[in-house]
C-alpha atoms as a PDB file:
ATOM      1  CA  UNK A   1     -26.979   5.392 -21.262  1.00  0.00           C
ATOM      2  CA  UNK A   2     -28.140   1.821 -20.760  1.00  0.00           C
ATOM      3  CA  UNK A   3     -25.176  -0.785 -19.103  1.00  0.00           C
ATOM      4  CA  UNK A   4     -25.282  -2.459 -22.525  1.00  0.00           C
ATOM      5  CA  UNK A   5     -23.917   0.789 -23.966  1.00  0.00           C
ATOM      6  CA  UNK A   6     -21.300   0.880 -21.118  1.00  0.00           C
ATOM      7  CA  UNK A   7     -20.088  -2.413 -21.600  1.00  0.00           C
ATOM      8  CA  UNK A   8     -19.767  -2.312 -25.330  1.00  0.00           C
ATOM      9  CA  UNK A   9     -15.752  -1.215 -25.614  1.00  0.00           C
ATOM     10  CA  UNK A  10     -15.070  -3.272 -22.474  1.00  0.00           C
ATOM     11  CA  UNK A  11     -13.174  -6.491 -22.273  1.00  0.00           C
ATOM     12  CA  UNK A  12     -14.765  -7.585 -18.997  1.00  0.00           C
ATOM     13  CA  UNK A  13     -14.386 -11.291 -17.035  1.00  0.00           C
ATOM     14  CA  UNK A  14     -15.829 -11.854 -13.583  1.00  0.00           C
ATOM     15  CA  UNK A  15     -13.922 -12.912 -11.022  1.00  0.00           C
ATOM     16  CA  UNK A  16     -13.869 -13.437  -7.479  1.00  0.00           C
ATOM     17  CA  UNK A  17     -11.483 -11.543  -4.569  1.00  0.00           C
ATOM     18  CA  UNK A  18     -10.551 -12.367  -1.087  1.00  0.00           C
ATOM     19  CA  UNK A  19      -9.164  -9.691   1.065  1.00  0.00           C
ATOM     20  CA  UNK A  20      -6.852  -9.978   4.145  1.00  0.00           C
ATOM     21  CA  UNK A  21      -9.780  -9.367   6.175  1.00  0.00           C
ATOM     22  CA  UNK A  22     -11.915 -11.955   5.292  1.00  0.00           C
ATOM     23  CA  UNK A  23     -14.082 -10.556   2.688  1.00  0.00           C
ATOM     24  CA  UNK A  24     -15.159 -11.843  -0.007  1.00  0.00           C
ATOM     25  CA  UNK A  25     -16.210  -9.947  -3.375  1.00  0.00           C
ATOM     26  CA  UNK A  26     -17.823 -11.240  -7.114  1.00  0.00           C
ATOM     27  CA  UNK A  27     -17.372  -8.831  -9.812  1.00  0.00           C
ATOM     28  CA  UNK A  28     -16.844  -7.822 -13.525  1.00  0.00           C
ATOM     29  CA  UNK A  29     -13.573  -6.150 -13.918  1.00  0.00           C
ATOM     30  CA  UNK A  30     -12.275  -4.854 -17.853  1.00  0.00           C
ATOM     31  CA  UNK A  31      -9.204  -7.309 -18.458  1.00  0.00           C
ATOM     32  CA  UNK A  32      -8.208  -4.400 -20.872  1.00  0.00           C
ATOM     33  CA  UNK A  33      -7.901  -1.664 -19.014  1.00  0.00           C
ATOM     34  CA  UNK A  34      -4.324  -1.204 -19.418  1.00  0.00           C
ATOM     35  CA  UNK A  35      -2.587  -1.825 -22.957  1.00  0.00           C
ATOM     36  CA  UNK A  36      -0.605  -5.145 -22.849  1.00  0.00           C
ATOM     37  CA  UNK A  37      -2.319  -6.348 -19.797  1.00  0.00           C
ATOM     38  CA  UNK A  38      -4.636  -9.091 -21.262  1.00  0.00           C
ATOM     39  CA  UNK A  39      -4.903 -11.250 -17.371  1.00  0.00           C
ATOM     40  CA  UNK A  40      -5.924 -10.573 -14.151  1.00  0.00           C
ATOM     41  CA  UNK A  41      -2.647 -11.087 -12.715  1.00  0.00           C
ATOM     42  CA  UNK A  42      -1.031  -8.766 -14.741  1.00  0.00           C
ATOM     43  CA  UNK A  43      -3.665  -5.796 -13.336  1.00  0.00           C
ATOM     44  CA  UNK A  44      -3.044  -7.111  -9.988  1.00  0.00           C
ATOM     45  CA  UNK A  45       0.540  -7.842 -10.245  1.00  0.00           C
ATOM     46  CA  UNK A  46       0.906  -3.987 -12.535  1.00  0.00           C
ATOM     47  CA  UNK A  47       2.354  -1.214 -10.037  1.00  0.00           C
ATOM     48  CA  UNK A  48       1.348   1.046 -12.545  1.00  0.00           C
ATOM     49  CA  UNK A  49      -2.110   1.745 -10.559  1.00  0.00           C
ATOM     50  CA  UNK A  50      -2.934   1.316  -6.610  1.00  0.00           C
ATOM     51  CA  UNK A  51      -6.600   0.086  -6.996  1.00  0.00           C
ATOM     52  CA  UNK A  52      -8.226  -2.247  -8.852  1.00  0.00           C
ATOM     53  CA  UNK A  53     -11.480  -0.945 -10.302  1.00  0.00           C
ATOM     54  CA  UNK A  54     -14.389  -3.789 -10.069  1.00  0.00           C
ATOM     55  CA  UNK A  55     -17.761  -3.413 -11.830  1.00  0.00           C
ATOM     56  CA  UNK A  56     -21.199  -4.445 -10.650  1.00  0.00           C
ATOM     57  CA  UNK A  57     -19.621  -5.998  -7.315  1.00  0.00           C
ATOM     58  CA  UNK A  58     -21.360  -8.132  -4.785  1.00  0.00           C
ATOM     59  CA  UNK A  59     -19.226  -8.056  -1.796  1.00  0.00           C
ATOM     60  CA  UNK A  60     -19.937 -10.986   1.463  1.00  0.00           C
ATOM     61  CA  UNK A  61     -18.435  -9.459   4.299  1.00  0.00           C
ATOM     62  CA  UNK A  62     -17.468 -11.669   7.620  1.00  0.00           C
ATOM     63  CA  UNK A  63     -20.334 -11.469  10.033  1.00  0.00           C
ATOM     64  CA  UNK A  64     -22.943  -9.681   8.282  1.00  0.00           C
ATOM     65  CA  UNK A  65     -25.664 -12.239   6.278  1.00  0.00           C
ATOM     66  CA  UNK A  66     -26.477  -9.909   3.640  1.00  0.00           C
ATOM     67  CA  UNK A  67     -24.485  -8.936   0.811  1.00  0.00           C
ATOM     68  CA  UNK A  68     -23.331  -5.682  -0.084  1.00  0.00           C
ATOM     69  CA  UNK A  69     -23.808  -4.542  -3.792  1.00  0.00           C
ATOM     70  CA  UNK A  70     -21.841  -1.802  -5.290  1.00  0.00           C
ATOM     71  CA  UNK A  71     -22.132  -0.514  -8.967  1.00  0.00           C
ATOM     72  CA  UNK A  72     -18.148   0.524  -8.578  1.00  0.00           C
ATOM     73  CA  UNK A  73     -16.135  -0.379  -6.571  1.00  0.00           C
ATOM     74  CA  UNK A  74     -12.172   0.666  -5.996  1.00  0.00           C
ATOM     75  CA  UNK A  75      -9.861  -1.816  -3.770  1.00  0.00           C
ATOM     76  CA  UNK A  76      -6.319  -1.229  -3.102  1.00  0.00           C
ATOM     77  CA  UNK A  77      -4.289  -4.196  -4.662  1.00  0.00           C
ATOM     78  CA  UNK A  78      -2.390  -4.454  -1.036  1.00  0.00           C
ATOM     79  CA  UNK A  79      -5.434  -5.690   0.396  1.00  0.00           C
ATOM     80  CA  UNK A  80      -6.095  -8.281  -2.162  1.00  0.00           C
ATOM     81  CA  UNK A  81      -5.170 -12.100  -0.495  1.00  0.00           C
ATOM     82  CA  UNK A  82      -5.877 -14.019  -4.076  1.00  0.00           C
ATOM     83  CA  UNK A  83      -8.377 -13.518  -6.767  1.00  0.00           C
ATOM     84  CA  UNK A  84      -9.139 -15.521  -9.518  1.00  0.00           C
ATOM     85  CA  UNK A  85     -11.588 -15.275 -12.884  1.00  0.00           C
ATOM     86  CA  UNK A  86     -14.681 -17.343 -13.076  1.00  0.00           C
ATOM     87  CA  UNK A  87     -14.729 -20.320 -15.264  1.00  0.00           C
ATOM     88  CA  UNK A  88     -15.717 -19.322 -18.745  1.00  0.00           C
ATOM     89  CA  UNK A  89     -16.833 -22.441 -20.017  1.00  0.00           C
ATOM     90  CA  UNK A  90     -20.483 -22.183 -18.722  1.00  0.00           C
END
């Protein structure tokens, strides 16, 4: 199964993460995951599920220079110091 075939019933947005301990992490995530959850502050705000699943991550932790890619990733919401999605108007 090629990642087009994947993707194709997924709703997904990238968006960038901070964690309390500095790091930093780009990813897809599927804004759809849940029924009636349509923004990335209702997943993250949802108590409904501990993690939050991110797709295709590239994550930039403090004092290493290269990144760290991750075809899935799971991070526990508690961690999470803001996120926001990318700008979709490229």
């Amino acid at each position: 199964m090629d990642d087009h075939e994947f993707f194709r019933d997924m709703n997904t947005r990238t968006i960038r993460i901070n964690l309390v301990d500095g790091t930093q992490i780009n990813a897809s995530i599927n804004i759809d995951r849940q029924p009636g959850y349509s923004r990335l502050s209702d997943l993250i705000s949802s108590d409904r599920e501990p993690f939050l699943v991110l797709i295709n991550s590239t994550m930039y932790k403090p004092g290493f220079d290269n990144p760290i890619k991750h075809e899935t990733l799971f991070i526990n919401k508690e961690h999470i110091l803001w996120a926001t999605p990318e700008d979709q108007q490229k």
